[in-house]
Protein backbone atom coordinates (compact mmCIF):
# COMPACT_ATOMS: atom_id res chain seq x y z
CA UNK A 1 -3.57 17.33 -7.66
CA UNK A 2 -0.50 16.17 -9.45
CA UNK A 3 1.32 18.85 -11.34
CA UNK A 4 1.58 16.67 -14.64
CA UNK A 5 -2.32 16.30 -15.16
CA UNK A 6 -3.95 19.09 -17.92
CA UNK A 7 -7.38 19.19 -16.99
CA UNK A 8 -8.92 18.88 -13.19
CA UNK A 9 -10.36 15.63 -12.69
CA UNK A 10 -8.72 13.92 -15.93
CA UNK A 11 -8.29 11.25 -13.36
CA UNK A 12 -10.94 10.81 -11.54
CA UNK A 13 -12.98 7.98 -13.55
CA UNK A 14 -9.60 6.11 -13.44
CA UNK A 15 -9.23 6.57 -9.50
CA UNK A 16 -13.34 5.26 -9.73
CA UNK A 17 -12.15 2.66 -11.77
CA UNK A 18 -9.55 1.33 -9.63
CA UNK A 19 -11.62 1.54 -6.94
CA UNK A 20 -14.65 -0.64 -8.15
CA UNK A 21 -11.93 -3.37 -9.44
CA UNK A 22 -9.95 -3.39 -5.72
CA UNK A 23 -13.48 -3.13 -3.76
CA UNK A 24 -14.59 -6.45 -6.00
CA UNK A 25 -11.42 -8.22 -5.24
CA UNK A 26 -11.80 -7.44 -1.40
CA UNK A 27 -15.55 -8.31 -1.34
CA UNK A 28 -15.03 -11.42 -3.22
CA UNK A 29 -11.84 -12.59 -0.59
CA UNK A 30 -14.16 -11.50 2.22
CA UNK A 31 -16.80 -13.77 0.97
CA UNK A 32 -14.41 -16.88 0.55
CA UNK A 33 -12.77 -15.61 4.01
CA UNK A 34 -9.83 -17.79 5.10
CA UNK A 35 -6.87 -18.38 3.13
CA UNK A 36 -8.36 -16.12 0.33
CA UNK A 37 -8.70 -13.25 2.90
CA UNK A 38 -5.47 -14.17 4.19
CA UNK A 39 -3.63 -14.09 1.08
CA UNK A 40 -5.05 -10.63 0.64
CA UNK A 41 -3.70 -9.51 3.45
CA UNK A 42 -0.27 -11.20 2.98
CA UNK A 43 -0.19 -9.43 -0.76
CA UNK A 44 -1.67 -5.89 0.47
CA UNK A 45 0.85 -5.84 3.82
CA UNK A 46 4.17 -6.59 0.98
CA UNK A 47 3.13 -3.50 -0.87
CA UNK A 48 2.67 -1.67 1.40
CA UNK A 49 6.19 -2.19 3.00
CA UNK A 50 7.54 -2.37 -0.63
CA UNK A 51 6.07 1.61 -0.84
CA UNK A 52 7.52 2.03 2.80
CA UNK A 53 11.00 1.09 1.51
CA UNK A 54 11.04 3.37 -1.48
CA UNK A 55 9.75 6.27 0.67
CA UNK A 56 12.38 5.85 3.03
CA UNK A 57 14.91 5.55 0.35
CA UNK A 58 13.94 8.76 -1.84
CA UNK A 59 13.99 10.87 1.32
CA UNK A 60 17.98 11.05 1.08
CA UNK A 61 18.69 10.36 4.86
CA UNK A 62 21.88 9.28 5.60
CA UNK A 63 23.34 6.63 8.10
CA UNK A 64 21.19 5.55 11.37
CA UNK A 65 18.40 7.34 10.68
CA UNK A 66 17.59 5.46 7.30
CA UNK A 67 17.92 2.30 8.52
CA UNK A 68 15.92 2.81 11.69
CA UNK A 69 13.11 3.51 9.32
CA UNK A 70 14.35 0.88 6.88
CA UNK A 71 13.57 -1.37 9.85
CA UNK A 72 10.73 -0.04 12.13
CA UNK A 73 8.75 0.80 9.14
CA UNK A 74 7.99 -3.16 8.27
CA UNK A 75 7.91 -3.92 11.93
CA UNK A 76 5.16 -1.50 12.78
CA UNK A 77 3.38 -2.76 9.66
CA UNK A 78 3.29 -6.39 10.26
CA UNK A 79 2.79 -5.53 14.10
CA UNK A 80 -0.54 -3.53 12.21
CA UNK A 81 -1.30 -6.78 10.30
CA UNK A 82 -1.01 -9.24 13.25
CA UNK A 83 -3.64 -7.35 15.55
């Protein structure tokens, strides 16, 4: 649990929350399938590397081994997303 929260489980009907919105919004692009279900992969697969990219960049590496993961990360990702 995060160190900033007061109570335990102060969260948890947020994290419920957020997962009944994102499980309608997958559900419904499953249903419509296609483009819709292809644009929700397109979205999901940029945040995902977006969060990739911050990671790498709070970890304080220096030189070759920051941009190795600056690079591999997205490639293994969209490798992920192609199949």
């Amino acid at each position: 649990m995060a160190s900033g929260t007061t109570k335990a489980g102060s969260d948890l009907w947020t994290r419920v929350g957020s997962a009944i919105v994102l499980f309608a919004i997958a559900g419904t692009a499953l249903w419509f399938g296609g483009i819709a279900f292809g644009l929700l992969l397109l979205v999901g697969g940029a945040l995902v590397v977006v969060e990739w990219l911050a990671l790498v960049r709070a970890m304080g590496l220096g030189g070759g081994a920051r941009a190795a993961l600056m690079l591999l990360g997205p490639v293994a990702i969209l490798g992920a997303m192609a199949g």
